[in-house]
PDB file of N, CA and C in Angstrom:
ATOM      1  N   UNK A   1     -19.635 105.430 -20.926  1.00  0.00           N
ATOM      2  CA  UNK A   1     -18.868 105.538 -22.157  1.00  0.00           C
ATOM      3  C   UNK A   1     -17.486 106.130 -21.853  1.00  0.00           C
ATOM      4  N   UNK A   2     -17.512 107.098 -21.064  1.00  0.00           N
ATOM      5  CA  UNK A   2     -16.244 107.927 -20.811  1.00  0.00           C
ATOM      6  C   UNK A   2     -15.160 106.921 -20.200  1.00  0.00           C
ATOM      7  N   UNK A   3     -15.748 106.462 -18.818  1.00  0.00           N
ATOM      8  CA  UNK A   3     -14.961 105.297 -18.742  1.00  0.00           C
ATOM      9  C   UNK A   3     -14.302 104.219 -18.980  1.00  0.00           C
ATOM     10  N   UNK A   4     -15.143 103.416 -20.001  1.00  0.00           N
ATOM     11  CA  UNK A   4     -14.842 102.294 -20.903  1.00  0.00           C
ATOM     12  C   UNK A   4     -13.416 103.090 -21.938  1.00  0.00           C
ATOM     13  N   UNK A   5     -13.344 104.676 -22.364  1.00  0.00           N
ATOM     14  CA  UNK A   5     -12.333 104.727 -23.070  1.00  0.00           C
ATOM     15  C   UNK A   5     -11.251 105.090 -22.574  1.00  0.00           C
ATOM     16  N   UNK A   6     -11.283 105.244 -20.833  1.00  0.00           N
ATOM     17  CA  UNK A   6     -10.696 105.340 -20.214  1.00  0.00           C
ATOM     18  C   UNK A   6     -10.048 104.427 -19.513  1.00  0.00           C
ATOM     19  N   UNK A   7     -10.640 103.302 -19.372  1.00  0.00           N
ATOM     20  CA  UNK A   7      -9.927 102.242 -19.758  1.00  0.00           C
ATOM     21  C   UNK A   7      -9.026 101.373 -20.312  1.00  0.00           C
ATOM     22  N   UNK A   8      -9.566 101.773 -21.726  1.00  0.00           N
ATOM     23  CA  UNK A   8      -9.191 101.326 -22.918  1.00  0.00           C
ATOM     24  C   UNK A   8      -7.834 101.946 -23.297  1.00  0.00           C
ATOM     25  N   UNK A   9      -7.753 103.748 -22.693  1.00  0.00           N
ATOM     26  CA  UNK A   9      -6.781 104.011 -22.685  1.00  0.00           C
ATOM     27  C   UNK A   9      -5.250 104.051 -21.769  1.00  0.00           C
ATOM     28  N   UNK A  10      -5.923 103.143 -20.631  1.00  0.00           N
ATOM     29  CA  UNK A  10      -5.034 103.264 -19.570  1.00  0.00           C
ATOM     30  C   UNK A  10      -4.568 101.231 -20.101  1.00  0.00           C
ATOM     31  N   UNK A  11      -5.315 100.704 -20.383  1.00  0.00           N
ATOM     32  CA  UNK A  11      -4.377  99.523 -21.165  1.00  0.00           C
ATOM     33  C   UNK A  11      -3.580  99.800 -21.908  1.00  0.00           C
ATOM     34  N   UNK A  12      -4.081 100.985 -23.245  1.00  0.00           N
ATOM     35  CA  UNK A  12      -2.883 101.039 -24.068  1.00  0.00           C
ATOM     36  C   UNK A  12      -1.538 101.747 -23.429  1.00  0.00           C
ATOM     37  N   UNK A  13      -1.613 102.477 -22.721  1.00  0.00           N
ATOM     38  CA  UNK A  13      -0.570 102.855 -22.305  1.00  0.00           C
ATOM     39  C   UNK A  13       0.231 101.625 -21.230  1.00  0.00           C
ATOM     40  N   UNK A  14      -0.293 101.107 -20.446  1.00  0.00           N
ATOM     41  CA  UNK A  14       0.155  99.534 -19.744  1.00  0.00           C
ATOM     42  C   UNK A  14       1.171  98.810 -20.916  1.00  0.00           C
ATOM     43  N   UNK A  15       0.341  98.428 -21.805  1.00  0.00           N
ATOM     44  CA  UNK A  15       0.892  98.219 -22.961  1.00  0.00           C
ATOM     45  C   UNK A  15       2.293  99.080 -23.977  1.00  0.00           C
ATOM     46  N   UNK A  16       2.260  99.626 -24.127  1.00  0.00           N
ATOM     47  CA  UNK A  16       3.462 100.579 -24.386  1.00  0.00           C
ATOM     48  C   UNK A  16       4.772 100.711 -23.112  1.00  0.00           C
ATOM     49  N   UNK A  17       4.593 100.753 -21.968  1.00  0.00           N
ATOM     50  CA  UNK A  17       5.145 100.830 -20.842  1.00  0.00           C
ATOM     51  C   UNK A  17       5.613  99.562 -20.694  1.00  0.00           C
ATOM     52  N   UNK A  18       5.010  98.464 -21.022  1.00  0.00           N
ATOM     53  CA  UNK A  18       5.831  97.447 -21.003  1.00  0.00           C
ATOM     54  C   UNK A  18       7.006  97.228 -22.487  1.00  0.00           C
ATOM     55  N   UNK A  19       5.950  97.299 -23.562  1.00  0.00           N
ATOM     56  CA  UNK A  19       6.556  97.377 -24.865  1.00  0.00           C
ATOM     57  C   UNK A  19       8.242  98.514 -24.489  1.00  0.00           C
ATOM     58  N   UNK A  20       8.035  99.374 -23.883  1.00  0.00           N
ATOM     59  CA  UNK A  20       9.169 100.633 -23.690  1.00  0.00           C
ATOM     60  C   UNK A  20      10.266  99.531 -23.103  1.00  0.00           C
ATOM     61  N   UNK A  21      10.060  98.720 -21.495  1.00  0.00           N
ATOM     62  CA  UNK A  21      10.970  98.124 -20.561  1.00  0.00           C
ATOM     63  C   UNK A  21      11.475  97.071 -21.686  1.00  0.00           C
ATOM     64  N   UNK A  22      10.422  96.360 -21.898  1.00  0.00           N
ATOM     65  CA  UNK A  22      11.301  95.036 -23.203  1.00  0.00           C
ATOM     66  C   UNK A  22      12.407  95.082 -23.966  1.00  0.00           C
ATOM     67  N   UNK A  23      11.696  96.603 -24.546  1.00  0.00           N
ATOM     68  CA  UNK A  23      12.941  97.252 -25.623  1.00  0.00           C
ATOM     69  C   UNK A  23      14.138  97.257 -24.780  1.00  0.00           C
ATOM     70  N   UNK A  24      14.029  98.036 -23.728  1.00  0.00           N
ATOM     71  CA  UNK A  24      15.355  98.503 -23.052  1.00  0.00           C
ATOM     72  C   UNK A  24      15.942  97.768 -22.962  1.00  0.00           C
ATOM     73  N   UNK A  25      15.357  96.184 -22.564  1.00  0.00           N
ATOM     74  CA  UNK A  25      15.932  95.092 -21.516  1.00  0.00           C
ATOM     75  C   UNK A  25      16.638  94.121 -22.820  1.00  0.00           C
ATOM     76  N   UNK A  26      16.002  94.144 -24.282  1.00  0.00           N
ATOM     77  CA  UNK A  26      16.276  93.736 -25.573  1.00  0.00           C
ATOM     78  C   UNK A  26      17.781  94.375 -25.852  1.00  0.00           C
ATOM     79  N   UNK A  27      18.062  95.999 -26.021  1.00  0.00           N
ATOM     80  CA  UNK A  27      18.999  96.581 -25.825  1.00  0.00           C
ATOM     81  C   UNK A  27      20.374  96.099 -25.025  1.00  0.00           C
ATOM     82  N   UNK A  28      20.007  96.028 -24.266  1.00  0.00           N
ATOM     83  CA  UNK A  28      21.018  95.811 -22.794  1.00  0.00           C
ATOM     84  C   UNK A  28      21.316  94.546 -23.360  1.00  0.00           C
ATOM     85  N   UNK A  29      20.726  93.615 -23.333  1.00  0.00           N
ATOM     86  CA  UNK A  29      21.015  92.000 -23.597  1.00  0.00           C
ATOM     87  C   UNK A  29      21.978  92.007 -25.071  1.00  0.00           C
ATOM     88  N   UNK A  30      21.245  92.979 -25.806  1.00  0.00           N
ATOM     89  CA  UNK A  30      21.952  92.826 -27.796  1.00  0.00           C
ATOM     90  C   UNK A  30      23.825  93.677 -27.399  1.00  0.00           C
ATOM     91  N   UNK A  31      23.779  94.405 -26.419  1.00  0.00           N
ATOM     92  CA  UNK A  31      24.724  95.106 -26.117  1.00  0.00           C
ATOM     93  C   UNK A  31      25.896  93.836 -25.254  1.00  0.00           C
ATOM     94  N   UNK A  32      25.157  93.322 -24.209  1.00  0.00           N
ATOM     95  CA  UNK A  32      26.155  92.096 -24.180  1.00  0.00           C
ATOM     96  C   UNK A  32      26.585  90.972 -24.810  1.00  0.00           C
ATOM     97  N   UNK A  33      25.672  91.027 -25.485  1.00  0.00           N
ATOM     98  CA  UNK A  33      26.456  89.785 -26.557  1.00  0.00           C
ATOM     99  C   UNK A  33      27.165  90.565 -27.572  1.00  0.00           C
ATOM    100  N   UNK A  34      26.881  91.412 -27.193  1.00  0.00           N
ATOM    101  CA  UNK A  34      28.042  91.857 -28.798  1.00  0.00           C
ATOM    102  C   UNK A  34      29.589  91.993 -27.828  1.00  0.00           C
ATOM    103  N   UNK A  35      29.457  92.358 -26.664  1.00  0.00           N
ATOM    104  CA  UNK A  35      30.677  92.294 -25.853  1.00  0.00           C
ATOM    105  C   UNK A  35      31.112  90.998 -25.326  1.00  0.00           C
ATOM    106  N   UNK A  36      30.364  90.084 -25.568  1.00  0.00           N
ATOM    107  CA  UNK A  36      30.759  88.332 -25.200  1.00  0.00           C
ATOM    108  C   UNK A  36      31.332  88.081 -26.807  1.00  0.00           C
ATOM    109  N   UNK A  37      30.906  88.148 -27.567  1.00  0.00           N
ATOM    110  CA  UNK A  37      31.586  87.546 -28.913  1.00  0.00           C
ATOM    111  C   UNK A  37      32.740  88.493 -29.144  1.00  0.00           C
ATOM    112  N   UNK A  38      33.115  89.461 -28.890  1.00  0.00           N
ATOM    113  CA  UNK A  38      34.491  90.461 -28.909  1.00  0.00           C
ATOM    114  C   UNK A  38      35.458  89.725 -28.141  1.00  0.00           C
ATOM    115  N   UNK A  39      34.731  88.752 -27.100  1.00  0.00           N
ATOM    116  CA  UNK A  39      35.285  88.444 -26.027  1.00  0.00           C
ATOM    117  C   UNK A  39      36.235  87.142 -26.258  1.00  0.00           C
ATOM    118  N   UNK A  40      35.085  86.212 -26.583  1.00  0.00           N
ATOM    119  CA  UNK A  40      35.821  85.065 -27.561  1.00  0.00           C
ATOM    120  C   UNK A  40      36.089  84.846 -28.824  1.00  0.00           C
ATOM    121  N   UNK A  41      36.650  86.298 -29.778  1.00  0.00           N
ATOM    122  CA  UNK A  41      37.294  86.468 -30.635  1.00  0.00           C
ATOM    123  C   UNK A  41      38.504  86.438 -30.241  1.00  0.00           C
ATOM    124  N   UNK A  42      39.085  86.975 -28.804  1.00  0.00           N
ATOM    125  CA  UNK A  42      39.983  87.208 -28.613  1.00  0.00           C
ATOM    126  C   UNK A  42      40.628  86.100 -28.062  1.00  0.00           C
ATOM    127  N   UNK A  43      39.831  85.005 -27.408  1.00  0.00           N
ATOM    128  CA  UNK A  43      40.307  83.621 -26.999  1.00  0.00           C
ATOM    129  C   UNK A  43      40.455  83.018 -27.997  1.00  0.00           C
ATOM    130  N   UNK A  44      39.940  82.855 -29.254  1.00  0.00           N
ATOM    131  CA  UNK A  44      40.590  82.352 -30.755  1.00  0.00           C
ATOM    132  C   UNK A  44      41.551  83.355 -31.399  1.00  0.00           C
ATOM    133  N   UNK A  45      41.834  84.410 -30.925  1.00  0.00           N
ATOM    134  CA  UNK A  45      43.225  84.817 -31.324  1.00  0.00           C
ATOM    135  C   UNK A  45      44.210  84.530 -30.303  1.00  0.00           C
ATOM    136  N   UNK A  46      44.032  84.500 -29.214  1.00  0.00           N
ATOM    137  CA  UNK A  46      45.020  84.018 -28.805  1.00  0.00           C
ATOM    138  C   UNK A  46      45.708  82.532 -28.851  1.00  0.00           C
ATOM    139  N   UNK A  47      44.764  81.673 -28.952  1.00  0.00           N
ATOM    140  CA  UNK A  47      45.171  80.519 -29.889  1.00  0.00           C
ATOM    141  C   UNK A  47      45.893  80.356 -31.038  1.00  0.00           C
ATOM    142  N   UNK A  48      45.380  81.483 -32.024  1.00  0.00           N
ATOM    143  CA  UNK A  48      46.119  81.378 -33.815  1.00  0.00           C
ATOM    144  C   UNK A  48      47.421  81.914 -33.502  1.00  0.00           C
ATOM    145  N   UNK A  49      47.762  83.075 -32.405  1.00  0.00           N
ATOM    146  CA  UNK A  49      48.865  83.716 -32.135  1.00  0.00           C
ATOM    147  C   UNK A  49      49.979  82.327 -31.276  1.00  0.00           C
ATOM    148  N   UNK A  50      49.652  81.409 -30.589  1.00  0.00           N
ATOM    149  CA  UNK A  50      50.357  80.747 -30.175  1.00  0.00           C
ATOM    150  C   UNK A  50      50.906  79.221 -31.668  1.00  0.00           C
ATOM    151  N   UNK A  51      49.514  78.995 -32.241  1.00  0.00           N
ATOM    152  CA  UNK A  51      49.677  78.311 -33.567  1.00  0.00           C
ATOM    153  C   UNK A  51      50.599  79.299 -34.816  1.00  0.00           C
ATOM    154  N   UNK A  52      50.930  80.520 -34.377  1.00  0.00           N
ATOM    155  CA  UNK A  52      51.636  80.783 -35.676  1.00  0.00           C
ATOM    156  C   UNK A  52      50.672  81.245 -36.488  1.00  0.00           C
ATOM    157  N   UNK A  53      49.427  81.611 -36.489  1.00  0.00           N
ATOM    158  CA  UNK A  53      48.906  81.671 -38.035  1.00  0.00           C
ATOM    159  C   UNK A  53      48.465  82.835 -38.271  1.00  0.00           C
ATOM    160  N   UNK A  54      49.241  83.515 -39.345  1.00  0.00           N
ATOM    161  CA  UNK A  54      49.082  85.362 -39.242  1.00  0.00           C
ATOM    162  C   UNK A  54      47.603  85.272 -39.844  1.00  0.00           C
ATOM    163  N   UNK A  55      47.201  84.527 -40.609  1.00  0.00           N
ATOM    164  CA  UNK A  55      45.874  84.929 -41.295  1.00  0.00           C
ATOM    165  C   UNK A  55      45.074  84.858 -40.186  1.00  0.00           C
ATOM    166  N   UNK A  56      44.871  83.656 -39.481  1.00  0.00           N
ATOM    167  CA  UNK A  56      44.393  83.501 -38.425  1.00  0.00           C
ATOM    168  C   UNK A  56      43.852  84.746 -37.234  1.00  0.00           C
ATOM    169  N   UNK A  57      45.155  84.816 -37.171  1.00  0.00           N
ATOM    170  CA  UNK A  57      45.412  86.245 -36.478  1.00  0.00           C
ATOM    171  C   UNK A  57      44.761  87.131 -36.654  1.00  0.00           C
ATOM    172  N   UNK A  58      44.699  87.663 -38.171  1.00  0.00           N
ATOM    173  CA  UNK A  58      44.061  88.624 -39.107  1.00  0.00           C
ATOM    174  C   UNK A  58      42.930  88.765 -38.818  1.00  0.00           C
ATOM    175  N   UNK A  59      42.228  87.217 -39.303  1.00  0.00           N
ATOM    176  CA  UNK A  59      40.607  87.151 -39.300  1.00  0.00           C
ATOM    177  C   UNK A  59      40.160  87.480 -37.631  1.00  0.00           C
ATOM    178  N   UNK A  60      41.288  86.925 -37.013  1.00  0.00           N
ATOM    179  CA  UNK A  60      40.355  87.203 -35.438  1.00  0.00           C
ATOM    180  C   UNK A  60      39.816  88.946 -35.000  1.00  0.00           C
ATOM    181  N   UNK A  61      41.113  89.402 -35.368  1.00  0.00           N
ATOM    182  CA  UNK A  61      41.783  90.837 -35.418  1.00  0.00           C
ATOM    183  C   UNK A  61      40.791  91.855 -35.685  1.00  0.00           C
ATOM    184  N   UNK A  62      40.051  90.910 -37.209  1.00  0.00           N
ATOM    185  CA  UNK A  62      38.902  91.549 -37.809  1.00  0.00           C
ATOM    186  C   UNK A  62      37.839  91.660 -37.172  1.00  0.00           C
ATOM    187  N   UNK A  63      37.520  90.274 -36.421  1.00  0.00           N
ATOM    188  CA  UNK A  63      36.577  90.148 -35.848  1.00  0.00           C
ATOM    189  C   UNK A  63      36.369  90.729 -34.841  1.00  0.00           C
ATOM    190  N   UNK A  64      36.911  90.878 -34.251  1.00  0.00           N
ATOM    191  CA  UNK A  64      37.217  91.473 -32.862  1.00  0.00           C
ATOM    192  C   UNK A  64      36.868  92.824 -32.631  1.00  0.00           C
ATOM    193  N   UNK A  65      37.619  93.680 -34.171  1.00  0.00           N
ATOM    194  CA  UNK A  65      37.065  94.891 -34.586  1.00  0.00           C
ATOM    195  C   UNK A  65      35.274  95.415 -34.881  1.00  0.00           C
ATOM    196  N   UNK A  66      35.077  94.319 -35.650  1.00  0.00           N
ATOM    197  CA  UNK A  66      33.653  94.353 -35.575  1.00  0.00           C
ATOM    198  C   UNK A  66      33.025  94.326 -34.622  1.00  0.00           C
ATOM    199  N   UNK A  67      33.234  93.415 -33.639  1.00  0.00           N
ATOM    200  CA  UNK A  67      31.886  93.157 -32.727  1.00  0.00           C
ATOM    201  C   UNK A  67      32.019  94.282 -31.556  1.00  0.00           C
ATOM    202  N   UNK A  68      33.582  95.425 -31.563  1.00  0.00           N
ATOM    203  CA  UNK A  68      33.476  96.092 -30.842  1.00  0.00           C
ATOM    204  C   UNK A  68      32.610  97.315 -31.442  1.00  0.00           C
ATOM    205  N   UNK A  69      32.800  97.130 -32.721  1.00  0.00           N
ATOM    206  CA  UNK A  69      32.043  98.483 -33.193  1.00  0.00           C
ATOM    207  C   UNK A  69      30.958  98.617 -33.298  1.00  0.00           C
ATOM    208  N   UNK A  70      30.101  97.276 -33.132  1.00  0.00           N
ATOM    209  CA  UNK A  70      28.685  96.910 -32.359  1.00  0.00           C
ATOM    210  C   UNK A  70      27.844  98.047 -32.046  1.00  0.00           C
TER     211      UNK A  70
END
């Protein structure tokens, strides 16, 4: 008996220990894409800035702001 919950408890923790790395590795990944789309906000502003277009500009400007504040 002792064993079987000893078992039982050395899965759940297996389990959590992986559940823990996923998260991290979930993290890390949600953290670069928020720094890839900052990234090509700024390659569509630099486009609207060569087209002239202040709104353009604006919205990128905005965007850009956001995804750094990620």
């Amino acid at each position: 008996v002792y064993r079987l919950h000893w078992l039982r408890a050395r899965a759940q923790r297996d389990r959590w220990a992986e559940e823990l790395e996923n998260t991290e590795h979930e993290m890390t990944r949600t953290v670069l894409f928020f720094i890839h789309q900052a990234a090509v906000w700024k390659k569509y502003r630099a486009v609207a800035e060569q087209n002239q277009s202040g709104g353009e500009v604006a919205y990128c400007e905005q965007q850009i702001h956001m995804w750094n504040e990620l």
